[in-house]
N, C-alpha and C. Protein backbone atom coordinates (compact mmCIF):
# COMPACT_ATOMS: atom_id res chain seq x y z
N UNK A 1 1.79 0.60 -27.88
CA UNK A 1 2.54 1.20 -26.81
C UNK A 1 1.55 1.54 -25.69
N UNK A 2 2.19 1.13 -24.21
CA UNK A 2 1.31 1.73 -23.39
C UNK A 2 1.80 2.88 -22.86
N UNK A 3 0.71 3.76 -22.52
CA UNK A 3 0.99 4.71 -21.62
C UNK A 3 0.48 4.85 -20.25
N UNK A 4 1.51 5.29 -19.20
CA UNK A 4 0.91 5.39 -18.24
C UNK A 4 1.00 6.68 -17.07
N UNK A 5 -0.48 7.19 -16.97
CA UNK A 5 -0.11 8.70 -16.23
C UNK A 5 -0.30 8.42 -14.36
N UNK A 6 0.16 9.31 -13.74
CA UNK A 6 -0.23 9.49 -12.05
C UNK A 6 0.37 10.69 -11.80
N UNK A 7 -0.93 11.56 -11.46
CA UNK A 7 -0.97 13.36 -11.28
C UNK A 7 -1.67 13.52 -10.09
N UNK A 8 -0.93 13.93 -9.39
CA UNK A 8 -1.19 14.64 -8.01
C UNK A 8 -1.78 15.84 -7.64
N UNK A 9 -2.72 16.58 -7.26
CA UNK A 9 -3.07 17.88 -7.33
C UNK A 9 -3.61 18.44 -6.05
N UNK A 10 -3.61 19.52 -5.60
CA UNK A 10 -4.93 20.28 -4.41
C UNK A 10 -5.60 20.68 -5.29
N UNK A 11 -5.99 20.88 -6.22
CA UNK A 11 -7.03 21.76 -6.90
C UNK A 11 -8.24 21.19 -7.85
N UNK A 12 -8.48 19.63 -8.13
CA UNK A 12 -9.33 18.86 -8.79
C UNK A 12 -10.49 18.33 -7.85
N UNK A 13 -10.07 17.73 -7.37
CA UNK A 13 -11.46 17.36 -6.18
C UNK A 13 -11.45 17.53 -4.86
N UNK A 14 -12.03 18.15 -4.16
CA UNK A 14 -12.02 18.15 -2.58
C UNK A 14 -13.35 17.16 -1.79
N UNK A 15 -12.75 16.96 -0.78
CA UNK A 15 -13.71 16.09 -0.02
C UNK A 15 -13.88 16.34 1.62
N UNK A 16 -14.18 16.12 1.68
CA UNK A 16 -14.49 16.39 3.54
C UNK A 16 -13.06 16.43 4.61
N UNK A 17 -11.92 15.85 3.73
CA UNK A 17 -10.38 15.62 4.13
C UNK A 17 -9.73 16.57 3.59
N UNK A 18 -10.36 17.35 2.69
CA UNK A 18 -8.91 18.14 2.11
C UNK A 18 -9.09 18.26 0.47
N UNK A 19 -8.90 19.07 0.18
CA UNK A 19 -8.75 19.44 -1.34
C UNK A 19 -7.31 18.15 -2.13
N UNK A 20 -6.84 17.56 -1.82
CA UNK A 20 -5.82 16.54 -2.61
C UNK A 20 -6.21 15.44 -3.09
N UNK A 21 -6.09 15.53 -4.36
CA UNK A 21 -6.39 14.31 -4.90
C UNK A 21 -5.38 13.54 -6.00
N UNK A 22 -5.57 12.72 -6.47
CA UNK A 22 -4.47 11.69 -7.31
C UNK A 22 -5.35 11.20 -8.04
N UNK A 23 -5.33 11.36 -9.75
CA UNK A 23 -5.29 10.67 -10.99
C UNK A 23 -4.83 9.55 -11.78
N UNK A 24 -4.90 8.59 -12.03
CA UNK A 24 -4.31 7.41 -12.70
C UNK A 24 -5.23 6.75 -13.38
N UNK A 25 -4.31 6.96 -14.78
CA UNK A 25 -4.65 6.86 -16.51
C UNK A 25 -4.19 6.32 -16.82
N UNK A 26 -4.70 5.07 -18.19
CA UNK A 26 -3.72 4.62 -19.05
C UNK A 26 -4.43 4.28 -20.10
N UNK A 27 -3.34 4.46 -20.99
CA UNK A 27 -3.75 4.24 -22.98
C UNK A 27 -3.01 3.66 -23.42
N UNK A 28 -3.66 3.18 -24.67
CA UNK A 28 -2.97 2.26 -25.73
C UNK A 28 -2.92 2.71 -26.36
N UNK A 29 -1.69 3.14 -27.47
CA UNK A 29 -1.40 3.92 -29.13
C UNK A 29 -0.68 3.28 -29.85
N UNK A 30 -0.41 3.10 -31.21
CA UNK A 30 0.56 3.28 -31.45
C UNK A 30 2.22 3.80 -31.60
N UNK A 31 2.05 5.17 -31.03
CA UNK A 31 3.17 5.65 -30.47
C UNK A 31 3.01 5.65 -29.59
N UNK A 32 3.91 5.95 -28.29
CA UNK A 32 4.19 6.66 -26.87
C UNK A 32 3.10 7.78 -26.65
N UNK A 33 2.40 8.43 -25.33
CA UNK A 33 1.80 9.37 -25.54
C UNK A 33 2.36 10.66 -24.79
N UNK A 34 2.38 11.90 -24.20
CA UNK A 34 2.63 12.42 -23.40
C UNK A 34 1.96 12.11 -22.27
N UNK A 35 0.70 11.79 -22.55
CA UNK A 35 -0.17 12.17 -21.03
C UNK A 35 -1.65 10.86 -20.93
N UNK A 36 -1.55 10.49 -20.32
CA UNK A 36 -2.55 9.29 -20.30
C UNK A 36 -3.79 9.96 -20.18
N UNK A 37 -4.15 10.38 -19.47
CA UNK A 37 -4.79 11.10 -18.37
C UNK A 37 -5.60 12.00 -19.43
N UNK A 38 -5.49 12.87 -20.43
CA UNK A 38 -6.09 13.22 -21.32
C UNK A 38 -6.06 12.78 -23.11
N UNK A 39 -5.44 11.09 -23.29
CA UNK A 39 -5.61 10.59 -24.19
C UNK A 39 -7.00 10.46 -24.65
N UNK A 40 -7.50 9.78 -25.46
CA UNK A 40 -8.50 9.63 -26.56
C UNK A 40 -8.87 7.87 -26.34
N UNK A 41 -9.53 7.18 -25.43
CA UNK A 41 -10.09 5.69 -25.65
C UNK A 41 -9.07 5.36 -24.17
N UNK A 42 -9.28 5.95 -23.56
CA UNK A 42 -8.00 5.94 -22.00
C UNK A 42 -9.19 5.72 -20.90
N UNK A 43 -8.27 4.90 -19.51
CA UNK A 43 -9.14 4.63 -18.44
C UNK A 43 -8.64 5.41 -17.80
N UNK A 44 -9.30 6.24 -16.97
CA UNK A 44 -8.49 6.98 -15.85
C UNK A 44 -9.48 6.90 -14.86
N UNK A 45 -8.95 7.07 -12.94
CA UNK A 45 -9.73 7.21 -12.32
C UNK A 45 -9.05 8.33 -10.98
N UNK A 46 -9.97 9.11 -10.40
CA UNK A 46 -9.32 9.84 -9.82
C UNK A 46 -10.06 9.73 -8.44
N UNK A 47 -9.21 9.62 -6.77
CA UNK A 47 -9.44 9.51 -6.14
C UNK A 47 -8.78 10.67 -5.12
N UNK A 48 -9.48 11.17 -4.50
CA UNK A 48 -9.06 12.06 -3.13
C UNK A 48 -8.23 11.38 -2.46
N UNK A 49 -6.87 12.16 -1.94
CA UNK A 49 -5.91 11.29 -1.22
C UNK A 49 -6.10 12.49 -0.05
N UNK A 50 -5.97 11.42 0.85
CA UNK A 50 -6.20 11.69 2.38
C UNK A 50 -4.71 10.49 3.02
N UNK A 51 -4.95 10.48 3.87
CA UNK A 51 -4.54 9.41 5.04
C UNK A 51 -5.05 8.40 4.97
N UNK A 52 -6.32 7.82 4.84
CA UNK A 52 -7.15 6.80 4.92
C UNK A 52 -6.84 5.65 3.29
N UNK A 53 -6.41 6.77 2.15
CA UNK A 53 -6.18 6.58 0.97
C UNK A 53 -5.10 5.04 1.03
N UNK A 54 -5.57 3.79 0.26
CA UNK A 54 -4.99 2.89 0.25
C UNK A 54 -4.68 2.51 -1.03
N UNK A 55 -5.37 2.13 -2.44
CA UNK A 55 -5.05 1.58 -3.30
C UNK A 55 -6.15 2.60 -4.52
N UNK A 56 -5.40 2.66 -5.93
CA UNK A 56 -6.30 3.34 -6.73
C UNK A 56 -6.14 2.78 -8.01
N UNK A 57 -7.25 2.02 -8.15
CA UNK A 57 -7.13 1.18 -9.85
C UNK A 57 -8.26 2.04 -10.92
N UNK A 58 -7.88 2.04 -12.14
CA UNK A 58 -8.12 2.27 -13.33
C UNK A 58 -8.11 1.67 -14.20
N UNK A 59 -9.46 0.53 -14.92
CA UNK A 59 -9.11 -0.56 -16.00
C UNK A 59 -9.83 -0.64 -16.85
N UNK A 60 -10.03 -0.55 -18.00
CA UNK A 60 -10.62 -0.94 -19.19
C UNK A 60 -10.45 -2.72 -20.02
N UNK A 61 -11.57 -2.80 -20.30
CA UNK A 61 -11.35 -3.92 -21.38
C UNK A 61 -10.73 -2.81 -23.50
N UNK A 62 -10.34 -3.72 -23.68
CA UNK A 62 -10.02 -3.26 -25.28
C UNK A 62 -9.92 -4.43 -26.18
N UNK A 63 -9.90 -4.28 -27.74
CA UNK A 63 -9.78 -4.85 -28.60
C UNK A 63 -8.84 -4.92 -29.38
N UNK A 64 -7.91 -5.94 -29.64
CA UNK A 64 -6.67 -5.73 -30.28
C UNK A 64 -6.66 -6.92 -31.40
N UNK A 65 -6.37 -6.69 -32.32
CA UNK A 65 -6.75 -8.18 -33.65
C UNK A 65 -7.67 -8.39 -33.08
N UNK A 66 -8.92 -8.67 -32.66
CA UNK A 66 -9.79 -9.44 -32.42
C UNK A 66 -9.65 -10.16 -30.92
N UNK A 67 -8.50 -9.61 -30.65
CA UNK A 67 -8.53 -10.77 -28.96
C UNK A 67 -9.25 -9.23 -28.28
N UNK A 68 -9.66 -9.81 -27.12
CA UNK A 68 -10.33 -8.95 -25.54
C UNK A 68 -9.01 -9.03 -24.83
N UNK A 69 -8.78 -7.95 -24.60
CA UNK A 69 -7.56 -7.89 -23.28
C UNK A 69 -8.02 -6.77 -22.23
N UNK A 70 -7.69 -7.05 -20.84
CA UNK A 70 -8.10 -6.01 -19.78
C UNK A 70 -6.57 -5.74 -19.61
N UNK A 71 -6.82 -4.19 -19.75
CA UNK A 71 -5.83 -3.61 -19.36
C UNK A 71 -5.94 -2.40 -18.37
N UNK A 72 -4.79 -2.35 -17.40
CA UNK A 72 -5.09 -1.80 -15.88
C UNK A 72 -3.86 -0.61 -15.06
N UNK A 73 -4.39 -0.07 -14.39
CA UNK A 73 -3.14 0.26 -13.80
C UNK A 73 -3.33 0.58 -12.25
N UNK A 74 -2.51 0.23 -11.57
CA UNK A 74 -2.58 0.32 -10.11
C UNK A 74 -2.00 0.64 -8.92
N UNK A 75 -2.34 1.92 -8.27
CA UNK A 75 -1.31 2.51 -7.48
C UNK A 75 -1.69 2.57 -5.97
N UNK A 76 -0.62 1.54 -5.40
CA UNK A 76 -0.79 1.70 -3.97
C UNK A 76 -0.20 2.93 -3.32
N UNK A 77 -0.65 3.36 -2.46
CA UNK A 77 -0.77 4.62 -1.40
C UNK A 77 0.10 4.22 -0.42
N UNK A 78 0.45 3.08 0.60
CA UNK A 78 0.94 2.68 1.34
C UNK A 78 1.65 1.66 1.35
N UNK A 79 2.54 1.65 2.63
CA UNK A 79 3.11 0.56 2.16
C UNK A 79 2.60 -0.90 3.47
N UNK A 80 2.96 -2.10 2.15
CA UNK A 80 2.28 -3.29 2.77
C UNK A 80 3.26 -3.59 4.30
N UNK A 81 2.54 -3.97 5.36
CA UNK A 81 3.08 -4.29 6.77
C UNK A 81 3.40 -5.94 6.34
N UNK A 82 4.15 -6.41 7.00
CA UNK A 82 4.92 -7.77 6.71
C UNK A 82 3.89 -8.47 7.47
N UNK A 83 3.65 -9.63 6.68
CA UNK A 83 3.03 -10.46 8.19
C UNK A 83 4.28 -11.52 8.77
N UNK A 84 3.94 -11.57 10.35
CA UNK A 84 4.26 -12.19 11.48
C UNK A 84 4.82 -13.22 11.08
């Protein structure tokens, strides 16, 4: 089962823009988890959201039977402008 977290906060990292930042986690279990973000063998990455803030990935490689799989998660900030 995958899990997948995205936590919003003012109070984890501040940067020269502002105390807000955004978290995004994800795990593999056998069951469902509550919370990615503080699982056990989980990718998480946390980035300061500002205005400037565009895209925020989090990915691990893992082992499953013996195969390599990359597993990821990815959260855009904005939205894409159409092209012409």
């Amino acid at each position: 089962m995958i899990t997948a977290s995205v936590f919003y906060t003012d109070e984890s990292m501040a940067s020269a823009e502002g105390s807000d930042s955004m978290q995004v986690g994800i795990a593999v279990s056998p069951k469902g988890l509550k919370d990615a973000l503080v699982a056990e063998n989980n990718a998480v990455s946390e980035s300061t959201n500002n205005d400037e803030q565009d895209t925020v990935r989090a990915k691990k490689y893992l082992r499953v039977n013996r195969r390599l799989y990359l597993l990821g998660i990815e959260c855009r900030c904005k939205e894409r402008t159409p092209s012409p």
